[in-house]
N, C-alpha and C. Protein backbone atom coordinates (compact mmCIF):
# COMPACT_ATOMS: atom_id res chain seq x y z
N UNK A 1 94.56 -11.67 151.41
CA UNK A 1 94.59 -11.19 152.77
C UNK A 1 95.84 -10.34 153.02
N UNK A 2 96.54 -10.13 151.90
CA UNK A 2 97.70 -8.97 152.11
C UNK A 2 97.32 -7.47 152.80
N UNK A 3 98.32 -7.10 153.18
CA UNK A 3 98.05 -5.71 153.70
C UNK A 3 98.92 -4.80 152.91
N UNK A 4 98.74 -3.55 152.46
CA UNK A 4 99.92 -2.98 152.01
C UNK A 4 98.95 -1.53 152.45
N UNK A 5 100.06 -0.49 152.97
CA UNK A 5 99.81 0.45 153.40
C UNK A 5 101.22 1.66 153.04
N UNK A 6 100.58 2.78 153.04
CA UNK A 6 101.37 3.68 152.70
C UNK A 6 102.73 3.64 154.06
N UNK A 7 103.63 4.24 153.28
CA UNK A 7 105.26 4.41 154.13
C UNK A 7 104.21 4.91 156.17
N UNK A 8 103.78 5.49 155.98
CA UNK A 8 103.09 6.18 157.31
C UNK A 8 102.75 5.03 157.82
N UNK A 9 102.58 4.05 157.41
CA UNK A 9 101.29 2.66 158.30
C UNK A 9 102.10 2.53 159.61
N UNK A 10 101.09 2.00 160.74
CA UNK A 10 101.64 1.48 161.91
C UNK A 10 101.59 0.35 161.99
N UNK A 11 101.83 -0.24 163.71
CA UNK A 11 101.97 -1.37 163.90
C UNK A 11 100.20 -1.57 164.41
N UNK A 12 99.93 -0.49 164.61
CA UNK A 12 98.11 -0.47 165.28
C UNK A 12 97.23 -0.60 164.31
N UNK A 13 97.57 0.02 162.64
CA UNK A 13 96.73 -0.32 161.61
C UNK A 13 96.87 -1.91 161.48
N UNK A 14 97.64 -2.74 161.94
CA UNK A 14 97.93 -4.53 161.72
C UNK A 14 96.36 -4.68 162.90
N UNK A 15 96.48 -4.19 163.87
CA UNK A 15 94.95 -5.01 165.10
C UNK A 15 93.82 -3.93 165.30
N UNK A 16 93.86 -2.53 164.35
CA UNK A 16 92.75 -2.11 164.78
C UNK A 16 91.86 -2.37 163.11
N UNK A 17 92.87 -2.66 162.26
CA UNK A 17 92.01 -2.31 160.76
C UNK A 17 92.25 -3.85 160.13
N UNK A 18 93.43 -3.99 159.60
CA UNK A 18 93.97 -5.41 158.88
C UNK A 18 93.71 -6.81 159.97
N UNK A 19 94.06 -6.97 160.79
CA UNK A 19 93.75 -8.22 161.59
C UNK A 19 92.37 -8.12 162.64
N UNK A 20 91.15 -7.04 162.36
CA UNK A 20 90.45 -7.15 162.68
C UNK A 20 89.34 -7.86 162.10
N UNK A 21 88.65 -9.00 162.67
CA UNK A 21 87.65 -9.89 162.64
C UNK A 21 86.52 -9.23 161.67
N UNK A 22 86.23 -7.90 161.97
CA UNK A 22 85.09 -7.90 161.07
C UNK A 22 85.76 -7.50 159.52
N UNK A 23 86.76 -6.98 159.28
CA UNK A 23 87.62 -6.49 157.83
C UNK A 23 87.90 -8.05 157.45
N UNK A 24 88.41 -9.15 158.02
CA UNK A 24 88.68 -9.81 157.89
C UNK A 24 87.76 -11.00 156.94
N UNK A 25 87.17 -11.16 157.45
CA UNK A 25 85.59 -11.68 157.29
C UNK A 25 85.19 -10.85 156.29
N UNK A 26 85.15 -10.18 155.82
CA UNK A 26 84.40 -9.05 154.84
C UNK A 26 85.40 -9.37 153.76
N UNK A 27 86.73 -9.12 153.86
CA UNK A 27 87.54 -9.78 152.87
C UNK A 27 87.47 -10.97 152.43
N UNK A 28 86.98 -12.27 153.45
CA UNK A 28 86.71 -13.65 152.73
C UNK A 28 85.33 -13.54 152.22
N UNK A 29 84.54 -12.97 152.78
CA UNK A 29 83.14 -12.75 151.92
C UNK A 29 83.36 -12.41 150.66
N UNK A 30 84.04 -10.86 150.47
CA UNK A 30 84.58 -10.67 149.17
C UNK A 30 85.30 -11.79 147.83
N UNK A 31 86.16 -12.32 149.26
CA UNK A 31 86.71 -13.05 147.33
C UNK A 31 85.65 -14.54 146.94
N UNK A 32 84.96 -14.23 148.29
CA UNK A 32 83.65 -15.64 147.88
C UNK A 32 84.05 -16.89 147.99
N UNK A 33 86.10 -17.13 148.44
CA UNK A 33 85.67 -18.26 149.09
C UNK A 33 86.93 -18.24 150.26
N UNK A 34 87.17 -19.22 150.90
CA UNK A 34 88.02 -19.24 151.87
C UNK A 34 89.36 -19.58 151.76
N UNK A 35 90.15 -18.55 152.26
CA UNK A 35 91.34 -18.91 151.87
C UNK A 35 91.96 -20.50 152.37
N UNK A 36 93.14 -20.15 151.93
CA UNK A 36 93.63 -22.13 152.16
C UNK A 36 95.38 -21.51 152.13
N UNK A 37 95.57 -20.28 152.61
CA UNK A 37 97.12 -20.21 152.90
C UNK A 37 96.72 -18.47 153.42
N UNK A 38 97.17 -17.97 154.50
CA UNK A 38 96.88 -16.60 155.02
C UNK A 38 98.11 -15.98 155.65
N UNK A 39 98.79 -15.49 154.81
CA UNK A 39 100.18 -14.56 155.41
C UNK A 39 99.86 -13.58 156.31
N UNK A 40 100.35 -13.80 157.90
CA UNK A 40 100.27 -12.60 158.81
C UNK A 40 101.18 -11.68 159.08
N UNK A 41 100.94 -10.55 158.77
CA UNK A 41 102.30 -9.59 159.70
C UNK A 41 101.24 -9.19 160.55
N UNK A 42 102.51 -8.79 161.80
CA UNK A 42 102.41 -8.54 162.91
C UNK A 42 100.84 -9.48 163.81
N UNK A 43 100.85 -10.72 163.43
CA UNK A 43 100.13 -11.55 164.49
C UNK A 43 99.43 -11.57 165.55
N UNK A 44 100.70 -10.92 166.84
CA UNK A 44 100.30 -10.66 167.84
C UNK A 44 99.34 -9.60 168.07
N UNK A 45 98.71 -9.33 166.95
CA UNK A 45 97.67 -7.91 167.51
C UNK A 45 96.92 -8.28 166.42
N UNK A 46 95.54 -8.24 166.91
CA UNK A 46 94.24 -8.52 166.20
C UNK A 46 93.66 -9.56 166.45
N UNK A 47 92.86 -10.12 165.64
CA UNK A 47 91.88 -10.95 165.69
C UNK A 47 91.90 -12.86 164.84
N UNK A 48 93.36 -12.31 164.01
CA UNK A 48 93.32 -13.11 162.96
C UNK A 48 94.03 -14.46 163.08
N UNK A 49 94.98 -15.32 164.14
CA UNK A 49 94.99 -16.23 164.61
C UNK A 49 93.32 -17.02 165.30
N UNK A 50 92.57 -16.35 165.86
CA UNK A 50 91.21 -16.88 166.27
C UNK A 50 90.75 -16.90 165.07
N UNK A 51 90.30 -16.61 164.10
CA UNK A 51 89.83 -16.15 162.89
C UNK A 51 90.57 -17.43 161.90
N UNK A 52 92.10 -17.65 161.77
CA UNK A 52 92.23 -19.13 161.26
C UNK A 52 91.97 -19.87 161.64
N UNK A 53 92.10 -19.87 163.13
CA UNK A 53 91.68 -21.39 163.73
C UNK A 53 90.15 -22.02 163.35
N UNK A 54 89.26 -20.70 163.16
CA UNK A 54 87.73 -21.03 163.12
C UNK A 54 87.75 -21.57 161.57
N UNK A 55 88.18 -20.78 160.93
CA UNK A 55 87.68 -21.58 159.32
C UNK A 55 88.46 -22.76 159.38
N UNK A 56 89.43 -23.17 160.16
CA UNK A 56 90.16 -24.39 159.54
C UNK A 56 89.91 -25.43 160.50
N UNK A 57 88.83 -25.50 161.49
CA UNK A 57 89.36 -26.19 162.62
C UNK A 57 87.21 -25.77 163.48
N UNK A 58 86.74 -25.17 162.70
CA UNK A 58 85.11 -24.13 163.45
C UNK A 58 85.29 -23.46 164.47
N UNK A 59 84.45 -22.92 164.67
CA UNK A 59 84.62 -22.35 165.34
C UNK A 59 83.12 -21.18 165.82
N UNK A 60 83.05 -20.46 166.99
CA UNK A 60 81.57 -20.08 167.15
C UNK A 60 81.39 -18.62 167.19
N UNK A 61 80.87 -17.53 165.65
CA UNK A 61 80.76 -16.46 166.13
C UNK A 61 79.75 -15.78 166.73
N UNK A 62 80.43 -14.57 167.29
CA UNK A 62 79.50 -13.96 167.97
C UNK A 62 78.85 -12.49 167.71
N UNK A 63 77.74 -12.60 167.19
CA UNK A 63 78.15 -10.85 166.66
C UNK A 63 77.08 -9.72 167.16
N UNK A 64 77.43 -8.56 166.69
CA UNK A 64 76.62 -7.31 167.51
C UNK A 64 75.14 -7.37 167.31
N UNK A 65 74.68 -8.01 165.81
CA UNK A 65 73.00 -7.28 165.94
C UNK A 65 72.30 -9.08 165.79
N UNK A 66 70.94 -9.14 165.57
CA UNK A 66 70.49 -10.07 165.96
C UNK A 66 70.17 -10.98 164.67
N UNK A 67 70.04 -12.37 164.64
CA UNK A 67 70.52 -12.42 163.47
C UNK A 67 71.85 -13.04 162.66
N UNK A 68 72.72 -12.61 163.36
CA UNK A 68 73.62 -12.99 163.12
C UNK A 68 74.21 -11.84 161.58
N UNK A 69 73.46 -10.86 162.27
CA UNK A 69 73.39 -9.75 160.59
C UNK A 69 75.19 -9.03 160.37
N UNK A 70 75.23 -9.95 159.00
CA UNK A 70 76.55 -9.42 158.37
C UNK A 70 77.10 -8.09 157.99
N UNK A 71 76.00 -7.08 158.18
CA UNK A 71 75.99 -5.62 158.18
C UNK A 71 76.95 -4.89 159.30
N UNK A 72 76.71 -5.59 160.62
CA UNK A 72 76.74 -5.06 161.42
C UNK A 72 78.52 -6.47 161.95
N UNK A 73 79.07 -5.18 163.20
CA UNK A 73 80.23 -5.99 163.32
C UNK A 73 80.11 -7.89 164.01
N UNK A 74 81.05 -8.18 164.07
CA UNK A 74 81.61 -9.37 164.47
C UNK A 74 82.40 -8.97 165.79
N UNK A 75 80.83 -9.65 166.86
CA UNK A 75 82.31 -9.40 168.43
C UNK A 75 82.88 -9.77 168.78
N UNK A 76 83.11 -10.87 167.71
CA UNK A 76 84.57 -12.02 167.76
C UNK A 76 84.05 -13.68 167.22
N UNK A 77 85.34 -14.40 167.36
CA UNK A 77 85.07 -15.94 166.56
C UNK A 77 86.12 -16.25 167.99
N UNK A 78 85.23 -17.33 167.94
CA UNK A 78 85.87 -18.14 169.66
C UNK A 78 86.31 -19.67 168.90
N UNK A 79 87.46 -20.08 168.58
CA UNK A 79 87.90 -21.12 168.34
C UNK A 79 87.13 -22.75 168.82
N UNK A 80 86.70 -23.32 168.24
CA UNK A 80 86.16 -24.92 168.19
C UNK A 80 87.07 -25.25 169.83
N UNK A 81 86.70 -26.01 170.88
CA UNK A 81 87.33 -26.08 172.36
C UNK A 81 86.42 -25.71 173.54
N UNK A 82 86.85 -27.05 174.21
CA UNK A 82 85.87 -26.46 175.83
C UNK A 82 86.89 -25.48 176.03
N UNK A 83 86.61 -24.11 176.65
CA UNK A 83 86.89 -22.67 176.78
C UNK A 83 85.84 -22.27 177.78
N UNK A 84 86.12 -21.41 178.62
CA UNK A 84 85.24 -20.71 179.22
C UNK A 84 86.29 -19.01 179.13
N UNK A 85 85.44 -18.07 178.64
CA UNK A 85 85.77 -16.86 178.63
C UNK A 85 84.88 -15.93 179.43
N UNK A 86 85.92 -14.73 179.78
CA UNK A 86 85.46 -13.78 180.74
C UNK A 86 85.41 -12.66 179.89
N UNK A 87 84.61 -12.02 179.25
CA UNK A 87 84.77 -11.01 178.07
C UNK A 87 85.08 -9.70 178.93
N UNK A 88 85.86 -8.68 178.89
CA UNK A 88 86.64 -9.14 177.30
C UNK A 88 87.93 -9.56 177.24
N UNK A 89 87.88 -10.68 176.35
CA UNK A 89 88.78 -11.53 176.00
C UNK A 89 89.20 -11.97 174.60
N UNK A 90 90.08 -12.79 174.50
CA UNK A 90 90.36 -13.20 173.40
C UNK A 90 89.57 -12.68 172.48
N UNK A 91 89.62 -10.96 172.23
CA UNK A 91 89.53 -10.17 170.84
C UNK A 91 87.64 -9.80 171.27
N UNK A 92 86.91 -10.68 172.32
CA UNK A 92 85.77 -10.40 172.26
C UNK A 92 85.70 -9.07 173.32
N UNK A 93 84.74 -8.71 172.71
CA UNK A 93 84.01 -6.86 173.25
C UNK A 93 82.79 -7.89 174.61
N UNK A 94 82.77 -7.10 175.62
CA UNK A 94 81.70 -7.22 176.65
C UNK A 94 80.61 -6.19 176.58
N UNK A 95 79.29 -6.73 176.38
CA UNK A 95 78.05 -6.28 176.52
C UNK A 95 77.87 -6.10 175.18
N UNK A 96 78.01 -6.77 174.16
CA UNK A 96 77.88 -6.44 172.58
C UNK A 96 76.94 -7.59 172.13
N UNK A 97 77.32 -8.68 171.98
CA UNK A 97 76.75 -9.89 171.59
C UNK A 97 75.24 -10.18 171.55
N UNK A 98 75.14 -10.33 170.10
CA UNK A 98 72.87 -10.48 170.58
C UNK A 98 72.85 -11.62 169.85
N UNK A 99 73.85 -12.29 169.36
CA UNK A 99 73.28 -13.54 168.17
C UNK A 99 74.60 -14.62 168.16
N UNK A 100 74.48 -15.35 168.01
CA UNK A 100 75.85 -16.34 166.99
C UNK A 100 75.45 -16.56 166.06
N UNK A 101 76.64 -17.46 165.59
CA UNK A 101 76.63 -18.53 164.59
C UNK A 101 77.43 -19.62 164.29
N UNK A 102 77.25 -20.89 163.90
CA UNK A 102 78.17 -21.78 163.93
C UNK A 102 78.35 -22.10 163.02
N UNK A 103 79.53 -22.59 163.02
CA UNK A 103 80.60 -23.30 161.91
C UNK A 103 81.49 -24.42 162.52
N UNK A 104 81.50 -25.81 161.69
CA UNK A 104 82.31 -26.77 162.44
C UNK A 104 82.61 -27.04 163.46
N UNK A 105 81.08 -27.68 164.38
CA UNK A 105 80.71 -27.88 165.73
C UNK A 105 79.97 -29.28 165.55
N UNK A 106 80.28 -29.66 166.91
CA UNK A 106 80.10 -31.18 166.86
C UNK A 106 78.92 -31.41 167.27
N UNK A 107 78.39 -32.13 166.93
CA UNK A 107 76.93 -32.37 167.60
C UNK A 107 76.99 -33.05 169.55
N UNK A 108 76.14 -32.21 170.26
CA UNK A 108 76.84 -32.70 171.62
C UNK A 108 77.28 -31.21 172.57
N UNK A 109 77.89 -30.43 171.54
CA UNK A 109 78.34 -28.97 171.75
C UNK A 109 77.35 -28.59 173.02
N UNK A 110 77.71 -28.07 174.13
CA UNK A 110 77.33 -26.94 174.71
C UNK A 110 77.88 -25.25 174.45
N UNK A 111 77.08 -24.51 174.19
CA UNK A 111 77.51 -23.12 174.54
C UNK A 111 76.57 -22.26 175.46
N UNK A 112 76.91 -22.20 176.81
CA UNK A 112 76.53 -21.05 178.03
C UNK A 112 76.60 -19.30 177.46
N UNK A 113 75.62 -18.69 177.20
CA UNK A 113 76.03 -16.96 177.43
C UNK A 113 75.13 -16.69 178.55
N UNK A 114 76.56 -15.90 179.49
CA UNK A 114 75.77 -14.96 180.69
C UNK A 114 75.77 -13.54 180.52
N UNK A 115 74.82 -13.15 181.15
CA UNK A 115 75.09 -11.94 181.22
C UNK A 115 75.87 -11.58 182.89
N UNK A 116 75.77 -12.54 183.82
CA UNK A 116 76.85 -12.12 184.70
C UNK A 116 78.61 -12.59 184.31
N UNK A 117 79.37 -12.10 184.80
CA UNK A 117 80.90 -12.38 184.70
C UNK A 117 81.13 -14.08 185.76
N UNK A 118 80.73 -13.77 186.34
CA UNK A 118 81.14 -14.81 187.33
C UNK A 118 79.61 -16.07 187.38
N UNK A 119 79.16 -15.76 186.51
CA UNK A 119 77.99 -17.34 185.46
C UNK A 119 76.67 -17.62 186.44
N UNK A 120 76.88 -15.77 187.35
CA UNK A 120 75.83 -16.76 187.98
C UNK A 120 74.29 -16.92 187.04
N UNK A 121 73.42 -17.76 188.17
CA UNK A 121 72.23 -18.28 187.41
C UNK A 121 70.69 -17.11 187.98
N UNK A 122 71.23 -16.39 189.16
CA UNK A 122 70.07 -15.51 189.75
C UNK A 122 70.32 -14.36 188.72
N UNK A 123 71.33 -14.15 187.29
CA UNK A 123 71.06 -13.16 185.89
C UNK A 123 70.46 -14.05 184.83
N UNK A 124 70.01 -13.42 183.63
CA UNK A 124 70.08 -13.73 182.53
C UNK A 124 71.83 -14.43 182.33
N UNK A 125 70.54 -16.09 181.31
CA UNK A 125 71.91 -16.99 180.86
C UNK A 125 70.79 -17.53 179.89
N UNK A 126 71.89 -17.98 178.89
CA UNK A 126 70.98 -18.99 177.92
C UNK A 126 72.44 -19.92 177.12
N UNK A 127 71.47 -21.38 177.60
CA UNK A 127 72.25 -22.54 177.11
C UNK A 127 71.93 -22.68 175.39
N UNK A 128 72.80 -22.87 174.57
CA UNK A 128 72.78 -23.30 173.34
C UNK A 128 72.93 -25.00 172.82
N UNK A 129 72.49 -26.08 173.14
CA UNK A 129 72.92 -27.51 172.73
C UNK A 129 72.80 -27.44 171.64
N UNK A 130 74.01 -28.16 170.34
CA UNK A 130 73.94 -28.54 169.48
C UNK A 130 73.38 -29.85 169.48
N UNK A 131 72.64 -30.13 167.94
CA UNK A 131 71.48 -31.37 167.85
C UNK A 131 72.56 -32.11 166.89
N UNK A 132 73.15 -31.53 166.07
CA UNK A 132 74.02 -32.45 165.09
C UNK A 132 75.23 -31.67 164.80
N UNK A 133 75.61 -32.75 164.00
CA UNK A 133 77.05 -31.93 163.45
C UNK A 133 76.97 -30.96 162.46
N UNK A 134 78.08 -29.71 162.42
CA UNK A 134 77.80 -28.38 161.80
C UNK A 134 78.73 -29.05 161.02
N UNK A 135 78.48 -28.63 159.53
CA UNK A 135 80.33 -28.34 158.77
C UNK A 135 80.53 -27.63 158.95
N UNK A 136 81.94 -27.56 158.34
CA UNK A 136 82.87 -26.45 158.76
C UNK A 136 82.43 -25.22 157.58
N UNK A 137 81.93 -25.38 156.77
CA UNK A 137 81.43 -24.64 155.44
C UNK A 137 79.97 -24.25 155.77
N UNK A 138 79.41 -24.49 156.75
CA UNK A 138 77.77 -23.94 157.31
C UNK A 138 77.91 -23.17 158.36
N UNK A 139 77.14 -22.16 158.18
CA UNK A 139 76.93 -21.02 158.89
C UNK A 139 75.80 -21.52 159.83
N UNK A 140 75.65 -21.64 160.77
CA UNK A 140 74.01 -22.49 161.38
C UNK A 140 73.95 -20.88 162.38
N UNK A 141 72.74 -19.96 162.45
CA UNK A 141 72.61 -18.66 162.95
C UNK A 141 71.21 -19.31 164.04
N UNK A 142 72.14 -19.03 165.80
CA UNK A 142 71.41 -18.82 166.35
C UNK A 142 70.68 -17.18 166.69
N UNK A 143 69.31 -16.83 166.37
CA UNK A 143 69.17 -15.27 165.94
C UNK A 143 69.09 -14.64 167.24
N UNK A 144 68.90 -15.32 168.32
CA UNK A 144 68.99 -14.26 169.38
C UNK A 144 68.83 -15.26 170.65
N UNK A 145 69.36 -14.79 171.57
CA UNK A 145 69.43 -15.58 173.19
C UNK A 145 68.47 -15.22 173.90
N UNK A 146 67.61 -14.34 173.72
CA UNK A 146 66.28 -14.33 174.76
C UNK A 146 64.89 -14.97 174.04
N UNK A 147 64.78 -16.21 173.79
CA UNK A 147 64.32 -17.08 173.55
C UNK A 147 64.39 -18.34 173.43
N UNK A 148 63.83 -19.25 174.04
CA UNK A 148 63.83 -20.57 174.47
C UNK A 148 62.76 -21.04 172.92
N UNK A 149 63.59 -21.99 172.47
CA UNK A 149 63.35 -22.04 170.76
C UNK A 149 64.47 -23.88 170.24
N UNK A 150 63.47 -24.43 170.10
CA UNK A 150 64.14 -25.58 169.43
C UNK A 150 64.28 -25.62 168.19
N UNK A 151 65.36 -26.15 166.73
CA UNK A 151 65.60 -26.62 165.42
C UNK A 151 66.07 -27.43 165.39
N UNK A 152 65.95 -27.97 164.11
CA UNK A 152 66.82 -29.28 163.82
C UNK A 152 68.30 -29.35 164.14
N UNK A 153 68.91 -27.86 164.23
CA UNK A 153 70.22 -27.75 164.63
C UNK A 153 70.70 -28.02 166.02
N UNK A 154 69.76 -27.18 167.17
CA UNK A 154 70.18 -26.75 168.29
C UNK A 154 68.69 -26.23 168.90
N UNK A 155 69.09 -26.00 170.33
CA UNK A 155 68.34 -25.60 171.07
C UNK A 155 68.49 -24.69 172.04
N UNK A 156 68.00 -23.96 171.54
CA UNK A 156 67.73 -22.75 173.20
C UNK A 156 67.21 -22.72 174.30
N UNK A 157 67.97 -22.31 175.45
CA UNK A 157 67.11 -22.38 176.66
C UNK A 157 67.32 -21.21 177.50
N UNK A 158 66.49 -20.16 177.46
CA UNK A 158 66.47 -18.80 177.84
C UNK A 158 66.00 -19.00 179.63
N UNK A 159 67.06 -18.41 179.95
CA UNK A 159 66.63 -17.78 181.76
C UNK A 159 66.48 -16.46 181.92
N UNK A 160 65.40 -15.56 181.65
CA UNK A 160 65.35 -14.33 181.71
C UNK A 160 65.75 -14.26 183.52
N UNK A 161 65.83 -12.61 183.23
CA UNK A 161 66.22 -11.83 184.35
C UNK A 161 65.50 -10.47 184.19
N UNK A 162 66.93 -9.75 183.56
CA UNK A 162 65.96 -8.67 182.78
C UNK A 162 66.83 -8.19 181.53
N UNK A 163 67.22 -9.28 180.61
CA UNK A 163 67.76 -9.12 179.37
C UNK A 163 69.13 -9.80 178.97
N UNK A 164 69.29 -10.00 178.36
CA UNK A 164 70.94 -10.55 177.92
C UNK A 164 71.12 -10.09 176.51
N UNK A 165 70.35 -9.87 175.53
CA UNK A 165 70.96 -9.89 174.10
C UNK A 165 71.86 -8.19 174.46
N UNK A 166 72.90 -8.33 173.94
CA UNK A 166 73.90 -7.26 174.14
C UNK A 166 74.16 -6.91 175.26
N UNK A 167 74.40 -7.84 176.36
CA UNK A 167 74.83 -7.77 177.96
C UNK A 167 75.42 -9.31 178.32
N UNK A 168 76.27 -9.81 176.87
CA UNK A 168 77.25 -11.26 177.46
C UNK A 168 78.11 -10.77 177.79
N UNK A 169 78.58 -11.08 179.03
CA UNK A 169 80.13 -10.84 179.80
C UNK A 169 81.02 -11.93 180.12
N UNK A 170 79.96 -13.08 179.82
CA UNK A 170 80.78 -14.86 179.96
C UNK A 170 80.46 -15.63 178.96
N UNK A 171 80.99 -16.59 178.46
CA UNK A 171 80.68 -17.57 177.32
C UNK A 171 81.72 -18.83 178.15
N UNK A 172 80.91 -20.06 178.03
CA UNK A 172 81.51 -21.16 178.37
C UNK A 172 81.33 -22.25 176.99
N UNK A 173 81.86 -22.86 176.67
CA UNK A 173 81.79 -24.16 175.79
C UNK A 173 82.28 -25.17 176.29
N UNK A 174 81.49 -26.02 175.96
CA UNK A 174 81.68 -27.61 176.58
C UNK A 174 81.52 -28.30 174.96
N UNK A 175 82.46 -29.26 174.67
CA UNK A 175 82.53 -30.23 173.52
C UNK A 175 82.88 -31.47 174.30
N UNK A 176 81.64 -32.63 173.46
CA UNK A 176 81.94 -33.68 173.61
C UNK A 176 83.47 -34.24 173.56
């Protein structure tokens, strides 16, 4: 997870390229497994404090296409914690999100996506309950929020309006 950049590098190549979530992730994909020690420069910019906390601790991503498709970016990893976020926030993009996925979530888990900011229920929202416990080493891919859809994992419960996949502006989590 080193960075090394020519004499020219900035402090903006550290949070727009090196501590960004989806390079990041693409680099642990690459070496095929997860690191277990991650040297940061410059910290305060990017993605990559949320990004340790999730592999070491789970955590719930969120990403652009449906699916949970690794092709396409990562609109962030929201740290394991009751949290309620107002996107955009903590590294997440607003109106991007069509899918998750989990990693090291407790069985019990709530996760809320709205598509209003302020949660109301007269927009598109869809509740996520976890059914059991995730490891922290399982990817569990919910493929899309406009569908009300039960698994052995979790369950969906879709409130149409008139759309949400790529129109979350709120995410709430509730842990047992």
């Amino acid at each position: 997870m080193n960075q090394f950049h020519t004499a020219t590098s900035t402090t903006f190549d550290s949070g727009s390229f090196d501590n960004n979530l989806t390079y990041l992730r693409h680099r642990t994909d690459n070496c095929g497994v997860t690191p277990n020690f991650i040297g940061i420069n410059n910290y305060q910019n990017g993605d990559t404090l949320a990004y340790t906390r999730a592999l070491t601790q789970g955590g719930i991503y969120l990403w652009e296409g449906h699916g949970a498709d690794r092709t396409q970016d990562t609109v962030c990893v929201i740290p394991n914690g009751t949290q309620t976020l107002l996107l955009p926030e903590m590294g997440c993009e607003n109106d991007e999100a069509q899918s998750l996925s989990l990693s090291g979530i407790a069985k019990g888990t709530r996760i809320t996506v709205f598509d209003s900011p302020h949660a109301s229920t007269d927009d598109d929202y869809a509740t996520v309950d976890v059914k059991r416990d995730i490891g922290i080493s399982e990817h569990v891919i919910v493929h899309e929020f406009e569908r009300t859809l039960e698994t052995d994992d979790y369950r969906v419960n879709y409130f149409k309006y008139n759309g949400l996949n790529g129109k979350v502006s709120r995410v709430e989590i509730q842990v047992p």
